[in-house]
Protein backbone atom coordinates (compact mmCIF):
# COMPACT_ATOMS: atom_id res chain seq x y z
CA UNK A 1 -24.96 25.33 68.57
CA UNK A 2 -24.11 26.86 72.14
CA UNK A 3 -25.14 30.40 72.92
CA UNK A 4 -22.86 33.16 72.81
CA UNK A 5 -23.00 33.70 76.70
CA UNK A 6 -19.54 35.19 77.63
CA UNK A 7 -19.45 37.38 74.05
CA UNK A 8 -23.18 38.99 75.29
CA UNK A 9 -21.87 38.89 79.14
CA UNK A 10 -18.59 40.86 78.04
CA UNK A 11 -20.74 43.83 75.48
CA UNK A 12 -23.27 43.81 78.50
CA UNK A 13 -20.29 45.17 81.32
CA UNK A 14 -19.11 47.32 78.66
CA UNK A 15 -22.35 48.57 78.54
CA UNK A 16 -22.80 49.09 82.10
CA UNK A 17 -19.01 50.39 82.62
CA UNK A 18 -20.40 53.50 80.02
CA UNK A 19 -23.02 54.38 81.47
CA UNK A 20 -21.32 54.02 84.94
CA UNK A 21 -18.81 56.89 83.35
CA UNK A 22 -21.51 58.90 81.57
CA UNK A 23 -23.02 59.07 85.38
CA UNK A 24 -20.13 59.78 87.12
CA UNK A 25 -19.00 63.03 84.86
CA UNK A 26 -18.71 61.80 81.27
CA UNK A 27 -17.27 58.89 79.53
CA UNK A 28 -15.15 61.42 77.36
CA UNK A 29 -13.40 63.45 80.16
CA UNK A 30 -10.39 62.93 80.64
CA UNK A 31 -10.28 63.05 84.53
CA UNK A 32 -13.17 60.58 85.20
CA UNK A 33 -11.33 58.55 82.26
CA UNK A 34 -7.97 58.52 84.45
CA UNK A 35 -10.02 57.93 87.70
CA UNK A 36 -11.74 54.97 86.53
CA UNK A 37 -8.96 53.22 84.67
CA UNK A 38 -8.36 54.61 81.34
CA UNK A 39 -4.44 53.49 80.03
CA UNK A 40 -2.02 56.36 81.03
CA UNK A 41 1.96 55.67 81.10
CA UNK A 42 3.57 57.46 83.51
CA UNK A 43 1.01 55.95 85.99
CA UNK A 44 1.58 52.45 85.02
CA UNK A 45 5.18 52.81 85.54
CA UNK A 46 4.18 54.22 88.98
CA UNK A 47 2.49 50.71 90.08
CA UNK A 48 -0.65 51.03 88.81
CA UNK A 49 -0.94 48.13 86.67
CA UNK A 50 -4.39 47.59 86.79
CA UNK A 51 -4.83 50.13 84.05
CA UNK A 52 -3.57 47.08 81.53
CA UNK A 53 -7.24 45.01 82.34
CA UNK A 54 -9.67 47.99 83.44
CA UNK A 55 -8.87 50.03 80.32
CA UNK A 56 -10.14 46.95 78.46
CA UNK A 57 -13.66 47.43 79.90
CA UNK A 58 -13.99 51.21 79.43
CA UNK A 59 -14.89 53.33 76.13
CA UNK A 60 -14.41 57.03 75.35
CA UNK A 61 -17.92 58.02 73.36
CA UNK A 62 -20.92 56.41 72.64
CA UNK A 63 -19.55 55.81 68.70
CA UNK A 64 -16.46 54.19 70.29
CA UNK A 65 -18.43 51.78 72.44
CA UNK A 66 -20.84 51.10 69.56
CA UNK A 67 -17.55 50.08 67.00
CA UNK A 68 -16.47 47.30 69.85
CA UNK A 69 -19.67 46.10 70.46
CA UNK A 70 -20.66 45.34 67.32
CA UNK A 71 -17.47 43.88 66.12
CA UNK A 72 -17.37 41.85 69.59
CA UNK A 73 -20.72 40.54 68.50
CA UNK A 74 -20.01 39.37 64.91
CA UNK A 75 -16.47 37.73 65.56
CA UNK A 76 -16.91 37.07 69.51
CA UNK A 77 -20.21 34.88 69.05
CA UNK A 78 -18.36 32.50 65.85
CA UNK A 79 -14.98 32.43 68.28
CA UNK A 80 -16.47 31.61 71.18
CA UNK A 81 -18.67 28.85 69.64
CA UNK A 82 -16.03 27.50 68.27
CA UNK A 83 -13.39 27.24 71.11
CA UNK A 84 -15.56 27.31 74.34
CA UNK A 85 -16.18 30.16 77.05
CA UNK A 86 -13.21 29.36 78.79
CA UNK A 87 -10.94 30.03 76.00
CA UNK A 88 -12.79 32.48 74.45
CA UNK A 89 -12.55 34.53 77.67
CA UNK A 90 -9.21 34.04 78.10
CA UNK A 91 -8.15 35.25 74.36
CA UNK A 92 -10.25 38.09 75.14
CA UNK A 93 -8.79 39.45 78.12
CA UNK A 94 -4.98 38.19 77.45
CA UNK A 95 -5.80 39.97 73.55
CA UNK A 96 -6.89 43.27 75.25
CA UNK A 97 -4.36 43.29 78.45
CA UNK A 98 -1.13 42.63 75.62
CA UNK A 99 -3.02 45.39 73.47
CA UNK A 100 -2.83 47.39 76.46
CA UNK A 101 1.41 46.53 77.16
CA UNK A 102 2.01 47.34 73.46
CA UNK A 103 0.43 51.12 73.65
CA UNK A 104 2.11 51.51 77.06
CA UNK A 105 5.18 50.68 75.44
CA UNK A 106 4.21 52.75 72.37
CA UNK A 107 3.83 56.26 74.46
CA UNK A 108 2.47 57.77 77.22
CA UNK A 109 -1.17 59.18 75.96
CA UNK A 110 -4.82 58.43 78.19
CA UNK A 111 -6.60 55.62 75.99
CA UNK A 112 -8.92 52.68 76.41
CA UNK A 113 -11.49 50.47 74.93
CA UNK A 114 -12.39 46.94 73.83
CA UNK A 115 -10.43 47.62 70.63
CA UNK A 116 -7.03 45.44 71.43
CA UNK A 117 -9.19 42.14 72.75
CA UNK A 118 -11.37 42.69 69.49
CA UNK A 119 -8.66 42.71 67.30
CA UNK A 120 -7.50 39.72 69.40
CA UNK A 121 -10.53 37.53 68.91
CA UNK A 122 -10.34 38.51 65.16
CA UNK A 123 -6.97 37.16 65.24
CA UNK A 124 -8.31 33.86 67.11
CA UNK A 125 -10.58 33.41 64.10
CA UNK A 126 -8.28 33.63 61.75
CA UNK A 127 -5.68 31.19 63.55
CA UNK A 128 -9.07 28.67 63.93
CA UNK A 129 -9.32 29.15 60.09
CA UNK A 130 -5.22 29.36 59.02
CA UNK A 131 -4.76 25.33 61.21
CA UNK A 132 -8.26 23.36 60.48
CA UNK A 133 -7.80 24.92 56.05
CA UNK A 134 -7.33 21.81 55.51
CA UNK A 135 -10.75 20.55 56.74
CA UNK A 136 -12.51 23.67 55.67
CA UNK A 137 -11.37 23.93 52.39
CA UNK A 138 -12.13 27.44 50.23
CA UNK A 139 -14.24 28.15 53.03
CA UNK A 140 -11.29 28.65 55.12
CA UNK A 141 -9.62 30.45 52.56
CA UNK A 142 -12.33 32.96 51.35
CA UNK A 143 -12.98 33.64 55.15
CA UNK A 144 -9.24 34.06 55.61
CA UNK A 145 -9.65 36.65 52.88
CA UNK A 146 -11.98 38.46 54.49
CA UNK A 147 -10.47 38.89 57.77
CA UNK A 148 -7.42 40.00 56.11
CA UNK A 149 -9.57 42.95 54.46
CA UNK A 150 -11.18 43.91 57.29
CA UNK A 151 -8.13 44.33 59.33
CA UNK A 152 -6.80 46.05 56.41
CA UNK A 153 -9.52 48.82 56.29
CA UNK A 154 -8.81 49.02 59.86
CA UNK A 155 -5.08 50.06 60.00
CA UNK A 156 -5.69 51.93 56.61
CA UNK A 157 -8.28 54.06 58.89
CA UNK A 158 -6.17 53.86 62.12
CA UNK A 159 -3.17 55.52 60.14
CA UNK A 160 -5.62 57.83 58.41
CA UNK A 161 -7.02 59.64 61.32
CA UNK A 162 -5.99 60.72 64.36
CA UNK A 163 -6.96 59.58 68.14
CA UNK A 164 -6.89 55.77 67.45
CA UNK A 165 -4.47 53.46 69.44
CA UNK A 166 -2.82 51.82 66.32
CA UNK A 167 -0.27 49.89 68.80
CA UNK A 168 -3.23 48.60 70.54
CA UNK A 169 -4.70 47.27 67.59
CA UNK A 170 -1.79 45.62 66.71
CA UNK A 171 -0.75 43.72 70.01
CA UNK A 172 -4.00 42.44 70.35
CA UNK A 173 -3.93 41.24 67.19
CA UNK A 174 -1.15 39.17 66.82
CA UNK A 175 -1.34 38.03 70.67
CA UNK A 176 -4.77 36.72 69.61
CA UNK A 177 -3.80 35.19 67.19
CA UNK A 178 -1.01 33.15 68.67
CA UNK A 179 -3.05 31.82 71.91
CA UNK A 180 -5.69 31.30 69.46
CA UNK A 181 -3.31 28.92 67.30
CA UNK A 182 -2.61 27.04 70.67
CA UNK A 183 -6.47 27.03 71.65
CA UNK A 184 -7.72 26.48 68.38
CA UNK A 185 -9.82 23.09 68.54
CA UNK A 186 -8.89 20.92 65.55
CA UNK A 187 -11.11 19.59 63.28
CA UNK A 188 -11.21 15.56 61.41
CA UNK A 189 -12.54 13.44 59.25
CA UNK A 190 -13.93 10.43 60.94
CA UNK A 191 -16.29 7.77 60.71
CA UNK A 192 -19.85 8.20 61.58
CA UNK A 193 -20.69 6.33 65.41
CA UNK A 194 -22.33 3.22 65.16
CA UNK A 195 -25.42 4.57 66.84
CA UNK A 196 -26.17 6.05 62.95
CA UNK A 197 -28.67 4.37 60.73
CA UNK A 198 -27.29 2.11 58.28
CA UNK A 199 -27.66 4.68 55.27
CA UNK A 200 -25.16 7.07 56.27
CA UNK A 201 -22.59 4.49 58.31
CA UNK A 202 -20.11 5.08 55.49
CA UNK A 203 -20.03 8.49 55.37
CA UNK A 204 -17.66 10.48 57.31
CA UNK A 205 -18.15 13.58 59.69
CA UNK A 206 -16.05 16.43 60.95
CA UNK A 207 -14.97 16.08 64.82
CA UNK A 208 -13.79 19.14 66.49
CA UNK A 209 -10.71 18.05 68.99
CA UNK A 210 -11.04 21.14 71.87
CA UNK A 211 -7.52 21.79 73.35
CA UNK A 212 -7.22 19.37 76.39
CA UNK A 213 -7.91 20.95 79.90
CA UNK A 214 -3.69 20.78 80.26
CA UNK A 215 -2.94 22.55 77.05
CA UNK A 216 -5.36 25.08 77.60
CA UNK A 217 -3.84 25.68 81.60
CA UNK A 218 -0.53 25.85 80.11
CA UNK A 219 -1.42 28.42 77.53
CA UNK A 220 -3.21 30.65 80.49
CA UNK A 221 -0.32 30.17 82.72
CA UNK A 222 1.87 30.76 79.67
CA UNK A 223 0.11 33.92 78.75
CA UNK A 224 0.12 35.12 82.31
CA UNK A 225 3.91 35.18 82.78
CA UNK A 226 4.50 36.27 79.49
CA UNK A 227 2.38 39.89 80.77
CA UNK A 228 4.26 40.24 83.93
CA UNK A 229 7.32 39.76 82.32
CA UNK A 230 6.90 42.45 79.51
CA UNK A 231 5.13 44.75 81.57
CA UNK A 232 8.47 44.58 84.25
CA UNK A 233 10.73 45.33 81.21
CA UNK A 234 8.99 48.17 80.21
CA UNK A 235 8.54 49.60 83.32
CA UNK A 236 12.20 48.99 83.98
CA UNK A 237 13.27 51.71 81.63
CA UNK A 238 9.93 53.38 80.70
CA UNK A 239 10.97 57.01 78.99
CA UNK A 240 7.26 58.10 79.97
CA UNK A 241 7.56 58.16 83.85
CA UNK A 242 6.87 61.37 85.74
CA UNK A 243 10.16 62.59 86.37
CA UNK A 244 11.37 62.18 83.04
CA UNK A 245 7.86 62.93 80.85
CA UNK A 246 9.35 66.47 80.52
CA UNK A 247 11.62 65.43 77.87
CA UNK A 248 8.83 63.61 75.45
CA UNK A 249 5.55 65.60 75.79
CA UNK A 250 6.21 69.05 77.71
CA UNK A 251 7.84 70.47 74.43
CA UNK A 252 4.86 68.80 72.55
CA UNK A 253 2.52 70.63 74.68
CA UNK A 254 4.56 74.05 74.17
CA UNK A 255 4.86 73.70 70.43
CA UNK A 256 1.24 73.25 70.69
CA UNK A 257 -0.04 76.12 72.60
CA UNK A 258 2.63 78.67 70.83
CA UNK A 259 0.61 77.49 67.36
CA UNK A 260 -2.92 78.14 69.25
CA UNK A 261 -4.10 74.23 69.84
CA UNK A 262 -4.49 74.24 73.61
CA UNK A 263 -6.46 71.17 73.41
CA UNK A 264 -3.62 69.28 72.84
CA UNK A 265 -1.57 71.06 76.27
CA UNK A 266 -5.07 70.22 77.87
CA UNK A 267 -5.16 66.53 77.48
CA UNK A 268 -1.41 66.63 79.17
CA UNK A 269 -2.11 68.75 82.02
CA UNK A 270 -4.98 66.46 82.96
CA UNK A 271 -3.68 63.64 82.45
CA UNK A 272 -0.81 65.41 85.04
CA UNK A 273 -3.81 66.37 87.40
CA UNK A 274 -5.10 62.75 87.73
CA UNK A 275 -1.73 62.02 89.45
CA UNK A 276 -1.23 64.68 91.35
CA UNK A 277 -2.52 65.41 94.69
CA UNK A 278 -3.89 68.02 97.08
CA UNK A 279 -2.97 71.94 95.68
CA UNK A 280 -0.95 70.13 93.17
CA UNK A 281 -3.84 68.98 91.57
CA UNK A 282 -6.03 72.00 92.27
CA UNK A 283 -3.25 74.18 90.50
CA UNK A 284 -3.70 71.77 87.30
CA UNK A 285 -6.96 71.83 87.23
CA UNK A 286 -7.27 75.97 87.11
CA UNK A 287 -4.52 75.03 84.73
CA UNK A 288 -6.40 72.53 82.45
CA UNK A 289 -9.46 74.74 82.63
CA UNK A 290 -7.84 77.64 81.50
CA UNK A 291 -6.43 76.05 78.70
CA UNK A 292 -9.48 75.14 77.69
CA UNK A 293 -10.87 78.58 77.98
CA UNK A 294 -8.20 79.80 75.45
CA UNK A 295 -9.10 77.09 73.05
CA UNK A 296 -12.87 78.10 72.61
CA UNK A 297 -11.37 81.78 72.53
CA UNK A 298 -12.24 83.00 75.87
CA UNK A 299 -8.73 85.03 76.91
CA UNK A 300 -10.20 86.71 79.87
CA UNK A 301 -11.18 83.95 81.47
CA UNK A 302 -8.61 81.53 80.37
CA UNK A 303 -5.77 84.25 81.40
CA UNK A 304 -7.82 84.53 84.73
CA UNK A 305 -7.59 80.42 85.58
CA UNK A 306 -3.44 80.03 84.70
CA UNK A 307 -2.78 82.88 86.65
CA UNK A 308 -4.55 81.32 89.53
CA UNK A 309 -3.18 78.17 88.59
CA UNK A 310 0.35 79.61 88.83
CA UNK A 311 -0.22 80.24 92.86
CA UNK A 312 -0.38 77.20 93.51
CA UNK A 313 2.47 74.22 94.29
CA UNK A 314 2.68 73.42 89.87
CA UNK A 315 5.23 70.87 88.65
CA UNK A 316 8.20 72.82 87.11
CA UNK A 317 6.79 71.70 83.28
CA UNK A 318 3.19 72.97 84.07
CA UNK A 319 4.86 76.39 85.28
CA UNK A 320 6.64 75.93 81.57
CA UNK A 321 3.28 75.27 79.87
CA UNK A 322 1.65 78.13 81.70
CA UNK A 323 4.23 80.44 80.81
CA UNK A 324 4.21 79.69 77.89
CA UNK A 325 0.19 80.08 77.59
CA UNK A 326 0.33 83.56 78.82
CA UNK A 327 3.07 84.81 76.37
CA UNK A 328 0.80 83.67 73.90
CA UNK A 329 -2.24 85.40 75.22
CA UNK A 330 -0.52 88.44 75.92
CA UNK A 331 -1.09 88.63 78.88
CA UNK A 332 0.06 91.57 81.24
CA UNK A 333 3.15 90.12 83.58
């Protein structure tokens, strides 16, 4: 049975692309998140579509690197024997890169993680399972089973509590499990070579078909255009771009710091910082910081930072969100 190599090679980069955040400021702020690559909307409509494959490859948390890595090592290792490196690699990354499209699609928040091309490989099992039951028997089925609980628990808990990327989950899912019904290698009864001793020449064995080097180019090539293309329609009328993120998450962020949860406003005037530039950004980072001042109940200093924040060049919504921050402070104006 081959090793694993590409399922250990992929959990090891993850690895390394954690602790490179943990170095570099913390793999759970938001800023460093955005700087390195986390998924963020308005900033993939702006060009930056590299955020569709790096978010794959970074995690938010220890526990959220941990969930991947262990799930990428139980279903990774039996996909990847089972179809080869190449195709196991490139259900992984087309799995996480479509997870990636659907929660662009889905809204504008900052997320990331292995979660979409995990869901994708589980997917690939299943489709390996669903077109060789025939061969497997009620070992395909009970495993079918199985998967289908898993991913049931999953979206049960996805639904269930807040800060996961449901739409992720789900487009990884079902793209990996349609490359992986193209990929799958399929498996026969045939008749044992005649290099086998005479004892066992009449018994059959199972031969696993791999998908020929041209099915599995056209499925890349396939998979490839099929990215470009959604990620151009989205962009094409995305409601989440700068210039028009006022109207879906600015009165979010107000309704959120009039009922005291400034953690909420934070996360959107970050994610507003990472994009800005020069006293902009400055402006929303007082901003941001004050914000978070006022959410661990420090009003001095958190009127003392959006006040400061407010001399400075601020977007027209992060004036609103300021404003609005102050009112409910009370403070003095």
């Amino acid at each position: 049975m081959p090793a694993a190599i590409a399922t250990w090679t992929l959990v090891a980069a993850n690895v390394l692309a954690w602790l490179f955040l943990e170095a570099s400021g913390g793999s759970q702020n938001v800023i460093v998140l955005l700087r390195f690559g986390a998924k963020y909307g308005p900033a993939i409509a702006d060009g930056e579509y590299w955020r569709l494959l790096s978010a794959v490859f970074i995690h938010i948390g220890a526990l959220h690197l941990l969930t991947n890595a262990v799930g990428l090592l139980i279903f990774g290792g039996m996909v990847e024997r089972a179809y080869g490196h190449m195709s196991f690699l490139t259900i992984y990354l087309f799995a996480g890169v479509f997870g990636n499209i659907a929660s662009y699609a889905a809204g504008p928040t900052v997320s990331a993680g292995a979660s979409g091309a995990v869901f994708g490989v589980v997917g690939a099992f299943a489709a390996y399972l669903a077109v060789n039951r025939r061969i497997l028997g009620d070992l395909a089925r009970r495993s079918l089973w199985g998967v289908a609980i898993i991913i049931g628990i999953n979206v049960a808990f996805g639904l269930s509590v807040g800060g996961v990327d449901n739409w992720a989950h789900l487009g990884g899912l079902i793209s990996g499990a349609v490359l992986g019904s193209v990929l799958a290698p399929r498996l026969r009864w045939e008749a044992l070579p005649a290099t086998a001793t005479e004892a066992t020449l009449d018994s059959p064995w199972i031969v696993a078909r791999s998908a020929s080097f041209w099915r599995w180019q056209a499925a890349a090539v396939a998979s490839a255009v099929l990215v470009v293309a959604t990620t151009y329609l989205i962009t094409t009328n995305y409601p989440y771009t700068p210039e028009r993120i006022a109207a879906t998450t600015i009165g979010e962020a107000e309704r959120a710091v009039r009922s005291g949860n400034y953690d909420s406003a934070r996360d959107i005037v970050d994610a507003m910082a990472a994009t800005s530039r020069g006293g902009t950004r400055l402006g929303l980072f007082y901003l941001g910081r004050g914000l978070g001042h006022a959410d661990d109940g420090q009003r001095r200093a958190a009127i003392r930072d959006i006040e400061t924040a407010l001399t400075y060049d601020l977007p027209r919504d992060a004036v609103r969100i300021a404003n609005t921050a102050l009112e409910q402070l009370g403070a003095r104006r």
